[in-house]
C-alpha atoms as a PDB file:
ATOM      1  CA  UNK A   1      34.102 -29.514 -22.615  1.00  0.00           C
ATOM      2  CA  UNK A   2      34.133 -26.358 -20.703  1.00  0.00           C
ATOM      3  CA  UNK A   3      32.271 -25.969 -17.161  1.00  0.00           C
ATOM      4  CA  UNK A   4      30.081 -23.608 -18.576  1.00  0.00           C
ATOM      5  CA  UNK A   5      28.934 -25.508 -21.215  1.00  0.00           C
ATOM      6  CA  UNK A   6      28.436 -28.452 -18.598  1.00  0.00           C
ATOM      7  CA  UNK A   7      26.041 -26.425 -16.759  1.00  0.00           C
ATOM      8  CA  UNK A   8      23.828 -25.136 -19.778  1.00  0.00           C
ATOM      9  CA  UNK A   9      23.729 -28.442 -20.545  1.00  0.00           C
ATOM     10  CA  UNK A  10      22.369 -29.166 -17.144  1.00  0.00           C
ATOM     11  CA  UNK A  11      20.146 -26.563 -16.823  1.00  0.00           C
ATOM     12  CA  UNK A  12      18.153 -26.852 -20.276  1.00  0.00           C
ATOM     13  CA  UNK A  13      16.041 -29.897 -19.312  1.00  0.00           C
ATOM     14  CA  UNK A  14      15.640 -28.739 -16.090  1.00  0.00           C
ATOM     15  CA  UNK A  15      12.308 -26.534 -15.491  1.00  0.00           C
ATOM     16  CA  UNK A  16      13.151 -23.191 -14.704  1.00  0.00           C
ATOM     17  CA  UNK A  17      10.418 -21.676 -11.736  1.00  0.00           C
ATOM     18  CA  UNK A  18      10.509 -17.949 -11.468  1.00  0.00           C
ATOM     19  CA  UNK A  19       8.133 -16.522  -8.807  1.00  0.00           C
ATOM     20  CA  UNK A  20       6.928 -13.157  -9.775  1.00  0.00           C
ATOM     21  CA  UNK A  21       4.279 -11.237  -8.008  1.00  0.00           C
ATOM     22  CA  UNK A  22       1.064  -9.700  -8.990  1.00  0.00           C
ATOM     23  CA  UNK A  23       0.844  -6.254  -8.690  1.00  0.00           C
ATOM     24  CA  UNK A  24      -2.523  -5.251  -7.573  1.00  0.00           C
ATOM     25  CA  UNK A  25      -4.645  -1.785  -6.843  1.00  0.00           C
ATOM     26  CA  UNK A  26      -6.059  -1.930  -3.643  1.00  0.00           C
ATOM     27  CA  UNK A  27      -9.893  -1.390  -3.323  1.00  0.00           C
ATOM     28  CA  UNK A  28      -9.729   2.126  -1.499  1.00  0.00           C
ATOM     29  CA  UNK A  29     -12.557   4.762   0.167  1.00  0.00           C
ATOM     30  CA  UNK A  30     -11.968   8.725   0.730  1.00  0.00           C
ATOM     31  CA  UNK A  31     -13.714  10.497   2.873  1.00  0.00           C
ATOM     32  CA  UNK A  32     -12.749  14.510   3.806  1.00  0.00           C
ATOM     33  CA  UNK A  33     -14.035  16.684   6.358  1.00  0.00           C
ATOM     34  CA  UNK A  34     -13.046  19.725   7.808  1.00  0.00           C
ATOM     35  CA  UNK A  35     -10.180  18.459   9.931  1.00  0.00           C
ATOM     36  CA  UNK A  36      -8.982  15.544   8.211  1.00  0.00           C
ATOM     37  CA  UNK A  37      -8.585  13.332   4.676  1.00  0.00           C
ATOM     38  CA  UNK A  38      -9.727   9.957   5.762  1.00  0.00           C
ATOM     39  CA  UNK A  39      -8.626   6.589   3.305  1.00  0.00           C
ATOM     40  CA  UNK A  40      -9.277   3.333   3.881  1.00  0.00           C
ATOM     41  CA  UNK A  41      -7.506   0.566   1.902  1.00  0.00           C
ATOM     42  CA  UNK A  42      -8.560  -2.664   1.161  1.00  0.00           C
ATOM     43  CA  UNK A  43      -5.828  -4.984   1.790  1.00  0.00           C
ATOM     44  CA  UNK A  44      -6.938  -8.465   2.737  1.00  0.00           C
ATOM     45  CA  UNK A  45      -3.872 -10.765   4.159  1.00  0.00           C
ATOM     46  CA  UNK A  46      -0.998  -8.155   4.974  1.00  0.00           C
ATOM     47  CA  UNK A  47       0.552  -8.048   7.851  1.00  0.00           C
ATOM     48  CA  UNK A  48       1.671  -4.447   9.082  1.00  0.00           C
ATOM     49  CA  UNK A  49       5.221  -5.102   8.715  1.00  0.00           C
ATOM     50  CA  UNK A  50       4.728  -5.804   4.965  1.00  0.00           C
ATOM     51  CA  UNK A  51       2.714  -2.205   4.500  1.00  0.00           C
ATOM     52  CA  UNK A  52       4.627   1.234   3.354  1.00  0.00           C
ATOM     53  CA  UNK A  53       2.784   4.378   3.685  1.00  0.00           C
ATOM     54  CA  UNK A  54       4.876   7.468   1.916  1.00  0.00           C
ATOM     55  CA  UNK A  55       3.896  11.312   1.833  1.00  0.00           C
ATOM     56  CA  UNK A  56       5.835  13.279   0.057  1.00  0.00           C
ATOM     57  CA  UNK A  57       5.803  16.142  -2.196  1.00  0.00           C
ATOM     58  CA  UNK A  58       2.071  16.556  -2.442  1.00  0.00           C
ATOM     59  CA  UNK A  59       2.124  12.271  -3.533  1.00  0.00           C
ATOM     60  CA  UNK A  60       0.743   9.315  -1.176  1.00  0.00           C
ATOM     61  CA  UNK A  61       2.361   6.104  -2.208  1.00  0.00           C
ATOM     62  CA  UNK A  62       0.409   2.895  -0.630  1.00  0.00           C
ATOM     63  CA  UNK A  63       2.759  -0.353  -1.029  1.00  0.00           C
ATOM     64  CA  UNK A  64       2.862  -3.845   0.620  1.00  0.00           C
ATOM     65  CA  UNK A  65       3.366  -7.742  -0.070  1.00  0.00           C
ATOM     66  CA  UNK A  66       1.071 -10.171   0.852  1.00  0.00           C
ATOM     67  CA  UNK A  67       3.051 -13.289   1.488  1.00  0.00           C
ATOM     68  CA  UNK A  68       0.636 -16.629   2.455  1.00  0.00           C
ATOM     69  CA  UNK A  69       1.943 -19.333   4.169  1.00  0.00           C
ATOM     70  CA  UNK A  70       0.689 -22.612   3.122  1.00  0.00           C
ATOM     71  CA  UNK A  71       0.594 -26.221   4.339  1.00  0.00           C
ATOM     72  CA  UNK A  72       0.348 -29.489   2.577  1.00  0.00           C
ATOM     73  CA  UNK A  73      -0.047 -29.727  -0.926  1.00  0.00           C
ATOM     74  CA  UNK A  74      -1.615 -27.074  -3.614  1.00  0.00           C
ATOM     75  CA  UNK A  75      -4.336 -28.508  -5.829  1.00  0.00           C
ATOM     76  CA  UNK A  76      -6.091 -25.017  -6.312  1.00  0.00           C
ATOM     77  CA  UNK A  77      -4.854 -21.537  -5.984  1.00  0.00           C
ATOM     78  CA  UNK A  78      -6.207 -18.187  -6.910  1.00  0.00           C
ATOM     79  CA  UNK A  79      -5.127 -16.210  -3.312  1.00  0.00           C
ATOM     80  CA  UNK A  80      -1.745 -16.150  -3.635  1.00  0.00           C
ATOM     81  CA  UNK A  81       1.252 -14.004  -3.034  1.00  0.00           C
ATOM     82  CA  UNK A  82       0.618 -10.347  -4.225  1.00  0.00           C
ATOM     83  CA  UNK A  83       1.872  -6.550  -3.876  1.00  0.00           C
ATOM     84  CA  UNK A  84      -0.527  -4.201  -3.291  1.00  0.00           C
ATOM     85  CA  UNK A  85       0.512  -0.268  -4.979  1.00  0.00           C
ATOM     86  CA  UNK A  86      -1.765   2.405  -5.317  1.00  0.00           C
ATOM     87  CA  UNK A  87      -0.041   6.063  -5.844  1.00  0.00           C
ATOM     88  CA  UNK A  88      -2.580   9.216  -5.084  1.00  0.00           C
ATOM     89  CA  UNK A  89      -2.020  12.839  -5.314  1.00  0.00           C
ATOM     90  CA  UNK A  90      -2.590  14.366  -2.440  1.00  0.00           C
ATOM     91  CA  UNK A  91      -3.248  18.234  -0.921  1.00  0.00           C
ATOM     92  CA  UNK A  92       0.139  20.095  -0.245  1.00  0.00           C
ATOM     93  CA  UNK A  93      -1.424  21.237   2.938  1.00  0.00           C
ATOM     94  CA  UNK A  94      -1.164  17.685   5.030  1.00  0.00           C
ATOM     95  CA  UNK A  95       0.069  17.794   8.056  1.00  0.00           C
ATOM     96  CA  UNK A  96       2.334  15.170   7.457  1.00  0.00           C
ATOM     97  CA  UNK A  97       3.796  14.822  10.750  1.00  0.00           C
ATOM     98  CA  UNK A  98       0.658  14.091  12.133  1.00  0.00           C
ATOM     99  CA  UNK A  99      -0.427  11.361   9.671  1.00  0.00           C
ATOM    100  CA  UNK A 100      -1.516   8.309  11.622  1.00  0.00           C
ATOM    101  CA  UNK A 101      -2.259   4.754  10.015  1.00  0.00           C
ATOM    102  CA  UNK A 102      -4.105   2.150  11.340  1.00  0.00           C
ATOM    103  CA  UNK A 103      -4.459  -2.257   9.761  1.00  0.00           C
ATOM    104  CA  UNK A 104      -7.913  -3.708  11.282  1.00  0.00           C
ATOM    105  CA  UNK A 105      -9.477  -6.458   9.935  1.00  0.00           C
ATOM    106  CA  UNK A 106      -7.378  -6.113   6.390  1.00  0.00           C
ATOM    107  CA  UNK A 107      -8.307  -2.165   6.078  1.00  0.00           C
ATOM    108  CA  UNK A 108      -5.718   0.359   6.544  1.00  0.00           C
ATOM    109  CA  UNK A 109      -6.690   3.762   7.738  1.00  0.00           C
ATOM    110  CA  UNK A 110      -5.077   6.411   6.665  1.00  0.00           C
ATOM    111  CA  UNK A 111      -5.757   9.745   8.462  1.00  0.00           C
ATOM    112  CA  UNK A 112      -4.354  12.591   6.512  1.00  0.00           C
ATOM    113  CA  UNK A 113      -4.861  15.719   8.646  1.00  0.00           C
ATOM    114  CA  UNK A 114      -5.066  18.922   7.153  1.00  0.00           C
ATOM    115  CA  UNK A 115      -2.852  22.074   8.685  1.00  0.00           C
ATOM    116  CA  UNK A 116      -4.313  24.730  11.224  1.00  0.00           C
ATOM    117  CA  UNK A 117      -4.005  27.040   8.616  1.00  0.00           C
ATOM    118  CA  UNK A 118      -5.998  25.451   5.658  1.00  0.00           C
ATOM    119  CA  UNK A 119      -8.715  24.788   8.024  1.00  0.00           C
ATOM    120  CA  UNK A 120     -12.310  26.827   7.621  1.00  0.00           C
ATOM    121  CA  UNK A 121     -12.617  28.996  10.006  1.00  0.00           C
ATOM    122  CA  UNK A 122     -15.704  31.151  11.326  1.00  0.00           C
ATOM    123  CA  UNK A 123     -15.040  35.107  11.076  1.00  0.00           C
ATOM    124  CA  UNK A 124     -16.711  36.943  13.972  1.00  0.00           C
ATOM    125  CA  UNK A 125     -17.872  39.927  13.103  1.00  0.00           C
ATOM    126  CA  UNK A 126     -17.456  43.030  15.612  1.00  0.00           C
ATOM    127  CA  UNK A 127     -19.607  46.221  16.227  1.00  0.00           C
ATOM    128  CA  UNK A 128     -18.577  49.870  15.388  1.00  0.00           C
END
């Protein structure tokens, strides 16, 4: 018998585990005001290191994998390993650059400040 017929043989009463993960939406608020696009994410059990924030070509892409450590043995799960991806079009006039993110408490914070020059601005109006 060939090898690889010895390990199909093998393998076939052997139970085969594959580990995918759950892709999930993240819960998320927007707020906009004159200066800034404000989102916060809700992204229980991610570390920082796991996130990816993306802006690029008018498109926010949100990513990250939630990865739990566990002791002992399972008898009940439903919180398990996920990967958060939510995909948003966003205004071409970001100041992208200045994009600052923030994970408290299992919320990212996503400031998305607009340009100088999208900005409303007052008009004064002079005398003749």
């Amino acid at each position: 018998m060939s090898e690889n017929k010895e390990l199909t043989k093998r393998t076939e009463g052997m139970m085969e585990r594959q580990h995918n993960l759950t892709t999930v939406a993240p819960v998320v608020d927007i707020y906009e005001n004159d200066d800034e696009i404000l989102l916060h994410a809700d992204m229980p059990g991610i570390s920082k290191e796991n996130i990816s924030v993306n802006v690029d070509n008018g498109t926010l892409e949100i990513t990250g994998i939630r990865n739990l450590q566990v002791e002992g043995a399972q008898s009940w799960a439903e919180f398990g390993d996920v990967e958060y991806r939510r995909v948003f079009s966003v205004p071409q006039t970001i100041d992208v650059g200045k994009v600052d993110a923030e994970l408290k408490d299992g919320t990212l914070q996503l400031h998305l400040p607009k340009a100088e020059a999208t900005k409303p601005r007052t008009i004064e109006i002079r005398s003749a």
